[in-house]
PDB file of N, CA and C in Angstrom:
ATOM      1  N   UNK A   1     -15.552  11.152   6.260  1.00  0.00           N
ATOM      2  CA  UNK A   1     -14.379  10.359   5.931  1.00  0.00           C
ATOM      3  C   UNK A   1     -14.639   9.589   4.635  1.00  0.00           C
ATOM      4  N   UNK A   2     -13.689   9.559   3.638  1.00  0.00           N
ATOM      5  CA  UNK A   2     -13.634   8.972   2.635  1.00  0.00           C
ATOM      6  C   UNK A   2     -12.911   7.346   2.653  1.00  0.00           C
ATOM      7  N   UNK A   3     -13.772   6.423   1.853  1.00  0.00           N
ATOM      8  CA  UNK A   3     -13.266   5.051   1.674  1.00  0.00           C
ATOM      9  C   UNK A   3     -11.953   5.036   1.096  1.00  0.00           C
ATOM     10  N   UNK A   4     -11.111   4.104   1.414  1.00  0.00           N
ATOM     11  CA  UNK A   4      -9.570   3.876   1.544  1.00  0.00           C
ATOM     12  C   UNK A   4      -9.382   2.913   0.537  1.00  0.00           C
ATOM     13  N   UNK A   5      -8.728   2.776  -0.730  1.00  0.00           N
ATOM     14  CA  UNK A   5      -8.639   1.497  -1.041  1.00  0.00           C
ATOM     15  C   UNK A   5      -7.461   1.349  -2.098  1.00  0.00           C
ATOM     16  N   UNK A   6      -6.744   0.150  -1.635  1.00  0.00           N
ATOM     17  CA  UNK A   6      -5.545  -0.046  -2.477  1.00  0.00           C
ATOM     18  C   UNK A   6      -6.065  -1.730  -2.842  1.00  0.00           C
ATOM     19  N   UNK A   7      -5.958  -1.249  -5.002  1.00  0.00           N
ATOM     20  CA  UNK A   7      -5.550  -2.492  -5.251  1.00  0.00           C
ATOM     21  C   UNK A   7      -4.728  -3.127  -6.129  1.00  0.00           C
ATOM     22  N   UNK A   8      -4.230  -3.905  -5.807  1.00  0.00           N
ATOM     23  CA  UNK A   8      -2.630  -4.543  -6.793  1.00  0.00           C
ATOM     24  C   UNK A   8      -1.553  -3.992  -6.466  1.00  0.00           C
ATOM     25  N   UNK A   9      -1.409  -3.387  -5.302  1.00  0.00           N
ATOM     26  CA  UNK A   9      -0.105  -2.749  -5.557  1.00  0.00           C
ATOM     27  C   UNK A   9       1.245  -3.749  -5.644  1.00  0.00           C
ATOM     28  N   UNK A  10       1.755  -3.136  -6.468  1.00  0.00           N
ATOM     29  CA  UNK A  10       3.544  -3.936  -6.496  1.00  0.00           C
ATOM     30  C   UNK A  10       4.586  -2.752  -6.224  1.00  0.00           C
ATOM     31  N   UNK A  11       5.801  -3.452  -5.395  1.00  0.00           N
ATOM     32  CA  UNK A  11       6.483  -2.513  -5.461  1.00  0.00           C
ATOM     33  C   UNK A  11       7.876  -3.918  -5.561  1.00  0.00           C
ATOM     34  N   UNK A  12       9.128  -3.001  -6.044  1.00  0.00           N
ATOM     35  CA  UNK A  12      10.044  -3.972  -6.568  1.00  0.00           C
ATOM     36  C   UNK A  12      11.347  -3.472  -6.077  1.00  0.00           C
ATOM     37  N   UNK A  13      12.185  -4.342  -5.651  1.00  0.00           N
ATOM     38  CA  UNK A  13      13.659  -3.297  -5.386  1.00  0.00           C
ATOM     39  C   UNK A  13      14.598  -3.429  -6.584  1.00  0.00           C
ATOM     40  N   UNK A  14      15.490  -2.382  -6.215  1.00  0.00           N
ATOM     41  CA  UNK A  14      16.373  -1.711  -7.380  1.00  0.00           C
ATOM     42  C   UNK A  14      16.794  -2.886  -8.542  1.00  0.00           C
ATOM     43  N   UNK A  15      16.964  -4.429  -7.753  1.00  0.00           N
ATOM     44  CA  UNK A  15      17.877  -5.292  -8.717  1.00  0.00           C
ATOM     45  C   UNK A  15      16.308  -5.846  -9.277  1.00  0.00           C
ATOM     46  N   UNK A  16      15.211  -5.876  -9.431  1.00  0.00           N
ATOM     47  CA  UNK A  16      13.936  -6.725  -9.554  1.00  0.00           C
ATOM     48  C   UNK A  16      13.429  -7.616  -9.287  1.00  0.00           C
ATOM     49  N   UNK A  17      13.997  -7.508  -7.633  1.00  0.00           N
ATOM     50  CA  UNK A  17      13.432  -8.656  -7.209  1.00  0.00           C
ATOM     51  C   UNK A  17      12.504  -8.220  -6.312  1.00  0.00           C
ATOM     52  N   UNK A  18      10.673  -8.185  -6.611  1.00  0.00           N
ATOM     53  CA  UNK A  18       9.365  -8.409  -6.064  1.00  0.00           C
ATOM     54  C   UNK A  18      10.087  -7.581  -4.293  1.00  0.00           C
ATOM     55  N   UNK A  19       9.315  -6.657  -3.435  1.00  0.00           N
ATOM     56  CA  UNK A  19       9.228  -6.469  -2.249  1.00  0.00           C
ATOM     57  C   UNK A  19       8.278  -6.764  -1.823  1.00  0.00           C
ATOM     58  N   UNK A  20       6.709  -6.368  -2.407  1.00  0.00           N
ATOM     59  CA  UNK A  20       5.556  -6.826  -2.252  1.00  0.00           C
ATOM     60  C   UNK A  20       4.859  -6.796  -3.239  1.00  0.00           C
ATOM     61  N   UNK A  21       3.793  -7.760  -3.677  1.00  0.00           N
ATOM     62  CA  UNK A  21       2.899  -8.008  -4.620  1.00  0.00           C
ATOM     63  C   UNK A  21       1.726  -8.199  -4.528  1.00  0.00           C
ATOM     64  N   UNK A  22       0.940  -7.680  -5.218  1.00  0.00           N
ATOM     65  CA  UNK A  22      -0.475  -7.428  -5.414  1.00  0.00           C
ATOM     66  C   UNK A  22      -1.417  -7.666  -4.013  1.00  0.00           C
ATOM     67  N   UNK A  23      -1.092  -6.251  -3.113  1.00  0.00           N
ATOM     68  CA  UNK A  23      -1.291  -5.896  -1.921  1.00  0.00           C
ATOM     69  C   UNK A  23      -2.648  -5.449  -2.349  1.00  0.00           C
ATOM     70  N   UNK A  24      -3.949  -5.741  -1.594  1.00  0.00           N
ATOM     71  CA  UNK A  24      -4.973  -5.297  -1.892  1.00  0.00           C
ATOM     72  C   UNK A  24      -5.669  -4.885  -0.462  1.00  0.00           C
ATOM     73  N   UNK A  25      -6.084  -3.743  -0.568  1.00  0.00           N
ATOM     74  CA  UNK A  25      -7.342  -3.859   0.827  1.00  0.00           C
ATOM     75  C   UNK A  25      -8.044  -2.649   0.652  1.00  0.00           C
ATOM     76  N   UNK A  26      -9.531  -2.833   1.142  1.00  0.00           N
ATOM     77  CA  UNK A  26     -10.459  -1.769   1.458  1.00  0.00           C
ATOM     78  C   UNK A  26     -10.920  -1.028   3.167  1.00  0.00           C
ATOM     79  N   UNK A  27     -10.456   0.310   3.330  1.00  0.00           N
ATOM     80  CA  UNK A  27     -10.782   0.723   4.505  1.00  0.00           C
ATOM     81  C   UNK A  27     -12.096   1.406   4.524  1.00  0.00           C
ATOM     82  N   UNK A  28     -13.812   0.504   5.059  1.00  0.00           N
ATOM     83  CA  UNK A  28     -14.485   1.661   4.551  1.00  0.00           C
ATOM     84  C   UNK A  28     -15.111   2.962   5.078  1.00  0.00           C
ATOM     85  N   UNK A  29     -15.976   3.834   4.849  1.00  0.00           N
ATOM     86  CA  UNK A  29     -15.429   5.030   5.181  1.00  0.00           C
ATOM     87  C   UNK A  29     -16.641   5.186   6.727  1.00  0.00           C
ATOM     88  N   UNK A  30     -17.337   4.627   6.893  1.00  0.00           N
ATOM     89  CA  UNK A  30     -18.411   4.578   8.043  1.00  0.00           C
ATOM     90  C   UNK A  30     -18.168   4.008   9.174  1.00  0.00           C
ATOM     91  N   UNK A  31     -16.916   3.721   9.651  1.00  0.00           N
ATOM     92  CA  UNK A  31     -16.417   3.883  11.014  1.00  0.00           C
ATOM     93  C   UNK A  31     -15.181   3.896  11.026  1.00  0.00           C
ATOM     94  N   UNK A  32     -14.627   4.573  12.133  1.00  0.00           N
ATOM     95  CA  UNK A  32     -12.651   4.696  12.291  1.00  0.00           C
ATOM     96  C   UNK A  32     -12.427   3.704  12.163  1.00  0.00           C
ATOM     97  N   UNK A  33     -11.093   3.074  11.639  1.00  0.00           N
ATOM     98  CA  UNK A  33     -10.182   1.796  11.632  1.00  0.00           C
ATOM     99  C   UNK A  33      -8.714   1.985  12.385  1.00  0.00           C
ATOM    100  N   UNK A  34      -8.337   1.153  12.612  1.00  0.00           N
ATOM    101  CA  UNK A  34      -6.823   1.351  13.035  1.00  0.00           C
ATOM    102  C   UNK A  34      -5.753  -0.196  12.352  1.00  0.00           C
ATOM    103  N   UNK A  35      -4.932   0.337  11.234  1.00  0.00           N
ATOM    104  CA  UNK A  35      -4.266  -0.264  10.921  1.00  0.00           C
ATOM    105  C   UNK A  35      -2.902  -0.749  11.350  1.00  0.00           C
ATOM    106  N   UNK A  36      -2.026  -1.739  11.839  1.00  0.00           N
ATOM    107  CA  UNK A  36      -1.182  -2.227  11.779  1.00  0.00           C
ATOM    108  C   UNK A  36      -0.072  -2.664  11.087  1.00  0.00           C
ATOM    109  N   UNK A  37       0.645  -2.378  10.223  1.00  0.00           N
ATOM    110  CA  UNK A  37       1.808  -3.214  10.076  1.00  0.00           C
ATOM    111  C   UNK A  37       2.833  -3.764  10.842  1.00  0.00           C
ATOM    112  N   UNK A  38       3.222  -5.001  10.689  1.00  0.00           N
ATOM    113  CA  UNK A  38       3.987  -6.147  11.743  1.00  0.00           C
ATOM    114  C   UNK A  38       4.950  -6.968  10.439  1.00  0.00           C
ATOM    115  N   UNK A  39       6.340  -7.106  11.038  1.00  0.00           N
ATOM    116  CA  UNK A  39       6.950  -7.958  10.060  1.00  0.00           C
ATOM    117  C   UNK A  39       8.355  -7.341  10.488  1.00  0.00           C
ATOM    118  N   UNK A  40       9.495  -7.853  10.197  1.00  0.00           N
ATOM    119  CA  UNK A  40      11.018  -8.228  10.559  1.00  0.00           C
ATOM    120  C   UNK A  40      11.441  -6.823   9.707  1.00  0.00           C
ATOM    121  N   UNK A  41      13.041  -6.694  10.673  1.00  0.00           N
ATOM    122  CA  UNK A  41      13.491  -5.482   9.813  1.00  0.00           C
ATOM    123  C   UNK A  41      13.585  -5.409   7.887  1.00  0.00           C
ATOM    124  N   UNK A  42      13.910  -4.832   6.874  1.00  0.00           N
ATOM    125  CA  UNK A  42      13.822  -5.418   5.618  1.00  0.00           C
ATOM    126  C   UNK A  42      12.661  -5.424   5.289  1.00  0.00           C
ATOM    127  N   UNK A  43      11.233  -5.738   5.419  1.00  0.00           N
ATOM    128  CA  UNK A  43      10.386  -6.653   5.236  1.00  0.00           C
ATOM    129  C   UNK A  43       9.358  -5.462   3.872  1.00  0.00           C
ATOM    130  N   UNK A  44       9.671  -4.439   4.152  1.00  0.00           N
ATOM    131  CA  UNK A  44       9.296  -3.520   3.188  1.00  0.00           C
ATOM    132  C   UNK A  44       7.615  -2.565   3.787  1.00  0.00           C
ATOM    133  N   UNK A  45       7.890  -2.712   4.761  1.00  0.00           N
ATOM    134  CA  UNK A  45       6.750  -1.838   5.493  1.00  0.00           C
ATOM    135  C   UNK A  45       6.965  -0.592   5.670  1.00  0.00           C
ATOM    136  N   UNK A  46       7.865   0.054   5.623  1.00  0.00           N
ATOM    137  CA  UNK A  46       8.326   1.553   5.021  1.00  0.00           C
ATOM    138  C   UNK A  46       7.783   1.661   3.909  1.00  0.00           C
ATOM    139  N   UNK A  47       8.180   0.919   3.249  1.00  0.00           N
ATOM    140  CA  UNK A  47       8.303   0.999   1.644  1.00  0.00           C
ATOM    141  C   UNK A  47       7.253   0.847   1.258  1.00  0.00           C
ATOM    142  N   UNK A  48       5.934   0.254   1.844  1.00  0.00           N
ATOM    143  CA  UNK A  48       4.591   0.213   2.033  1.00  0.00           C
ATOM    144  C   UNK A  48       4.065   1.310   1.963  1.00  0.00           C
ATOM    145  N   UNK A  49       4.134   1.944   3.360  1.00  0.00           N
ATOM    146  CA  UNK A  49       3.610   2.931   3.592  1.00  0.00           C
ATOM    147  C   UNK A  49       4.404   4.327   2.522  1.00  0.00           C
ATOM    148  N   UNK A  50       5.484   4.337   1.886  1.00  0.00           N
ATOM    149  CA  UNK A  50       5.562   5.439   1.023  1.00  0.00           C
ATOM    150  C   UNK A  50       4.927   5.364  -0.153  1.00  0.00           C
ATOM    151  N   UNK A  51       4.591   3.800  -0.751  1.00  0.00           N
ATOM    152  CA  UNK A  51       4.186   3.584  -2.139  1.00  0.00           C
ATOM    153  C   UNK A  51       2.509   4.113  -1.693  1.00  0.00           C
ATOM    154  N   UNK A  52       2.126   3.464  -0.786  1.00  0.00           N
ATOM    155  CA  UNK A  52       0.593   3.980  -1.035  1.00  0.00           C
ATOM    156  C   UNK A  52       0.364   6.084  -0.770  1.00  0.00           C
ATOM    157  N   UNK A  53       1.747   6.525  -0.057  1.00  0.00           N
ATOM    158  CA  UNK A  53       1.425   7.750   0.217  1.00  0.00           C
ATOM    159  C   UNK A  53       1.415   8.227  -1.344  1.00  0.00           C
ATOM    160  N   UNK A  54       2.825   7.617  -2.052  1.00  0.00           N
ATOM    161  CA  UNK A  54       2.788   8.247  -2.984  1.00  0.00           C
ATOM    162  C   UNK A  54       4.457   9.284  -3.280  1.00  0.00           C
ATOM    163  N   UNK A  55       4.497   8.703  -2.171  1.00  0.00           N
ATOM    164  CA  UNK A  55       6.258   9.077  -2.122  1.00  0.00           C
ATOM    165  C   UNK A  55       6.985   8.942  -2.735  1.00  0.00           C
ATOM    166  N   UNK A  56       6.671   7.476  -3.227  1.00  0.00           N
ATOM    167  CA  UNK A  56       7.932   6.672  -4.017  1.00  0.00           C
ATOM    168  C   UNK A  56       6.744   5.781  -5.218  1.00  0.00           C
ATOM    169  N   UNK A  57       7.361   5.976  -6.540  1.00  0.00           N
ATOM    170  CA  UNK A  57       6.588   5.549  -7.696  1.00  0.00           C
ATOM    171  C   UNK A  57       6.585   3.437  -7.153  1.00  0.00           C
ATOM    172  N   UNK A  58       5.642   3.416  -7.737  1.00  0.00           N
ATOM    173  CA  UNK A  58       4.926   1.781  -7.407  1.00  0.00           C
ATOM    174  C   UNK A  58       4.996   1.647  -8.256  1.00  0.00           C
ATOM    175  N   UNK A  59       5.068   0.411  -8.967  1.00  0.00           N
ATOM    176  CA  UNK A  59       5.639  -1.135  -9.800  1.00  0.00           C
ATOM    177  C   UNK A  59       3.864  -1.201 -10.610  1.00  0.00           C
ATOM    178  N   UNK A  60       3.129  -0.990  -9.821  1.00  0.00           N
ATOM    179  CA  UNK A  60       1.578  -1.282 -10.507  1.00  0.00           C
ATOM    180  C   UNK A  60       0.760  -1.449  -9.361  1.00  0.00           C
ATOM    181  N   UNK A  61      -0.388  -1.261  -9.714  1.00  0.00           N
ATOM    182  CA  UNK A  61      -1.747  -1.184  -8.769  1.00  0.00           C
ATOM    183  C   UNK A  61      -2.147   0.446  -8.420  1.00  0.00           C
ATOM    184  N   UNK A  62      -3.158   0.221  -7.868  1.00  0.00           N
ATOM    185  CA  UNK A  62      -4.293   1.409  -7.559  1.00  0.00           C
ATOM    186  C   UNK A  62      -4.090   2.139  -6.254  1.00  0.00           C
ATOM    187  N   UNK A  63      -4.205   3.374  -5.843  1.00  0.00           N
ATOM    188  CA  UNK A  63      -4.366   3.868  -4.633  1.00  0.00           C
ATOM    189  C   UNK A  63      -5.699   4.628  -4.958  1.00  0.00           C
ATOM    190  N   UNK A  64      -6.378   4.493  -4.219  1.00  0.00           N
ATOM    191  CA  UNK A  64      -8.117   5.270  -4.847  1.00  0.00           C
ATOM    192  C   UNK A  64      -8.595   5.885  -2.862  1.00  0.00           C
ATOM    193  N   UNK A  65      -8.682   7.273  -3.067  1.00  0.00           N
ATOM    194  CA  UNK A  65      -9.288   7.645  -1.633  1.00  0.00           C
ATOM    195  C   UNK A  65     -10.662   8.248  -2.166  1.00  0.00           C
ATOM    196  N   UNK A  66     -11.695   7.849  -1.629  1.00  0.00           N
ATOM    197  CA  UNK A  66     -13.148   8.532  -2.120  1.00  0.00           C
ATOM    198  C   UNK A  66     -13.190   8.127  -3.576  1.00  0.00           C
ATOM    199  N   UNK A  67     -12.622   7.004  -4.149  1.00  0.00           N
ATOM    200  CA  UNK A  67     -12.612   7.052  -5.834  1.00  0.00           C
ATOM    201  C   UNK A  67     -11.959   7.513  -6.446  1.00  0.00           C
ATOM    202  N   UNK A  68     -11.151   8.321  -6.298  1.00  0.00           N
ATOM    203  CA  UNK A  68     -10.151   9.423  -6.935  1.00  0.00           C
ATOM    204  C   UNK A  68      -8.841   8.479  -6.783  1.00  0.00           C
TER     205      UNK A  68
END
């Protein structure tokens, strides 16, 4: 398993107003993890999880799996 790591990400909605900002975290690669997201409808946790897949272009910051 390869180390997980997002840093700075921004992502912004259509009019420019900030959804999330400079989201940072490291998953590392020498034991399973289990992540959570929690937060109200709106809150941009979709929108989370597509910016780091890569779904949807991000505002700025890093997605790095194994360094790459």
């Amino acid at each position: 398993m390869s180390r997980f790591e997002i840093h700075g990400l921004n992502r912004n909605r259509d009019d420019g107003t900030p959804l999330f900002r400079d989201v940072s975290f490291v998953i590392p690669a020498n034991k399973p993890h289990v992540l959570c997201l929690r937060g109200p409808s709106g809150a941009g946790k979709s929108t989370l999880l597509k910016a780091i897949s890569q779904m949807i272009p991000n505002d700025g910051g890093t997605v790095l799996l194994g360094g790459k």
